[in-house]
C-alpha atoms as a PDB file:
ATOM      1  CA  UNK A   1       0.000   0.000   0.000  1.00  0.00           C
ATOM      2  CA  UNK A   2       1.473   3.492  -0.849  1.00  0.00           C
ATOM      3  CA  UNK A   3       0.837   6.787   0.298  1.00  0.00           C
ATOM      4  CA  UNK A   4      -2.777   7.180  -1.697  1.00  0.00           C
ATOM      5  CA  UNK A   5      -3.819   4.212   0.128  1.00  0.00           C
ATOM      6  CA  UNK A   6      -4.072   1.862  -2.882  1.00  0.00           C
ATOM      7  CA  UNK A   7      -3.682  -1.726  -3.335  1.00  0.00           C
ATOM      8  CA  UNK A   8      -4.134  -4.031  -5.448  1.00  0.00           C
ATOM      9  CA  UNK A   9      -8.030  -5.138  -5.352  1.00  0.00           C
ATOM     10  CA  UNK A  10      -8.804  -4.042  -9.761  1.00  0.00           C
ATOM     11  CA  UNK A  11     -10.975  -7.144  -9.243  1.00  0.00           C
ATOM     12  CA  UNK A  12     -13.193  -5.491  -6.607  1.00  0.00           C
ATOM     13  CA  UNK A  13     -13.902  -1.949  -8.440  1.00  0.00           C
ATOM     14  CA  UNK A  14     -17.153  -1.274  -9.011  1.00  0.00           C
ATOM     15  CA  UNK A  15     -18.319  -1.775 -13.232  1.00  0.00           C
ATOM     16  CA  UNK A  16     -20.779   0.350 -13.259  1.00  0.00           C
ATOM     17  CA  UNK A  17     -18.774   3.697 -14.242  1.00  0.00           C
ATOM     18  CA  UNK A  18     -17.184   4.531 -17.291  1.00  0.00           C
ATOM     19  CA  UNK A  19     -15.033   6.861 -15.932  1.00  0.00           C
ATOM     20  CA  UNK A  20     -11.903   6.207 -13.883  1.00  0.00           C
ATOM     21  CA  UNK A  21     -12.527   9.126 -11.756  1.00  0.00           C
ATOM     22  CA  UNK A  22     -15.879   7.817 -11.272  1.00  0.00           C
ATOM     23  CA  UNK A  23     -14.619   4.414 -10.101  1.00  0.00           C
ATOM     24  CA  UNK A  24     -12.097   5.785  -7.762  1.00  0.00           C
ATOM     25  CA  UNK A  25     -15.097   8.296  -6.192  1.00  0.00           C
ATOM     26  CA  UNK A  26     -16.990   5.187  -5.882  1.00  0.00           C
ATOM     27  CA  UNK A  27     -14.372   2.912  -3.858  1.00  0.00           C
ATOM     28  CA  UNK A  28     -13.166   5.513  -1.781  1.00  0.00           C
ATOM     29  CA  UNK A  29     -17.158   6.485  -0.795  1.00  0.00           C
ATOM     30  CA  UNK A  30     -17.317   2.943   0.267  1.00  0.00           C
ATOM     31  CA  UNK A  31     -14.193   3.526   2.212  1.00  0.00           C
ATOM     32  CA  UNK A  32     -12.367   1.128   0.259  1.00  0.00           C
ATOM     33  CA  UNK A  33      -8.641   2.149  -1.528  1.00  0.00           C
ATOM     34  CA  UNK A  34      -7.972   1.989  -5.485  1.00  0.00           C
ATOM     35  CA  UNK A  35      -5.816  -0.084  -7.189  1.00  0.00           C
ATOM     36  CA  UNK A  36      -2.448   1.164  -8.392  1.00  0.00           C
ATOM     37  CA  UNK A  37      -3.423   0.310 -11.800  1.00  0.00           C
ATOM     38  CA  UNK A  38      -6.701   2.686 -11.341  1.00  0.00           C
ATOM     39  CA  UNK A  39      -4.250   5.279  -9.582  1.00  0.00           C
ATOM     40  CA  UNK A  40      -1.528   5.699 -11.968  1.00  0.00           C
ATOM     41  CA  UNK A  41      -4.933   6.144 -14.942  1.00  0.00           C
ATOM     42  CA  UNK A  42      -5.697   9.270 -12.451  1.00  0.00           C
ATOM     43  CA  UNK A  43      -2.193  10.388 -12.617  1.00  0.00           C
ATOM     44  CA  UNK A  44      -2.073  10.172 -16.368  1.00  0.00           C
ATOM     45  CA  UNK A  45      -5.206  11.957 -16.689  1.00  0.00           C
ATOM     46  CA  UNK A  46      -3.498  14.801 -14.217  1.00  0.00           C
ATOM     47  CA  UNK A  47      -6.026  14.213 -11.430  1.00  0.00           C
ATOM     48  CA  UNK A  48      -4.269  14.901  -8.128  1.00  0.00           C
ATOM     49  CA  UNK A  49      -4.783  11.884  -6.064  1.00  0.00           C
ATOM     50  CA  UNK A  50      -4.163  13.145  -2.500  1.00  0.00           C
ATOM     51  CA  UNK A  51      -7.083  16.376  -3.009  1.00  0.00           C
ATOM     52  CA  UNK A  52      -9.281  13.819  -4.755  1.00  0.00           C
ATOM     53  CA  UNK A  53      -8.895  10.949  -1.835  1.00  0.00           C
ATOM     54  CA  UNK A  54      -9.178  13.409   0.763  1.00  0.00           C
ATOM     55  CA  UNK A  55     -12.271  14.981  -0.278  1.00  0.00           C
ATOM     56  CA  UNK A  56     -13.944  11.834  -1.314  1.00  0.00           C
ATOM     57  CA  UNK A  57     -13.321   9.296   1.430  1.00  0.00           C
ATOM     58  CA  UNK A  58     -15.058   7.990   3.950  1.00  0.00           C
END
């Protein structure tokens, strides 16, 4: 686990969004953590992932 909190559960993340900022929104509402394969498509897309966890978790 890093410093955004994410492991490695890709299995687990919810299918019903198209977007990976929806999907991460989702987990982290259910007080889960991302994967780093759904954290590093934030990164890319220039989403800062400390501001987005910390207003969106639980």
């Amino acid at each position: 686990m890093n410093r955004f909190g994410t492991a490695d559960n890709q299995r687990n993340e919810p299918e019903n969004y198209d977007s990976a900022l929806g999907r991460a929104i989702a987990l982290w509402g259910m007080g889960r953590s991302i994967s780093m394969a759904l954290a590093a498509e934030l990164i890319e897309q220039g989403f800062d992932l400390p501001s987005l966890e910390a207003r969106h978790s639980r």
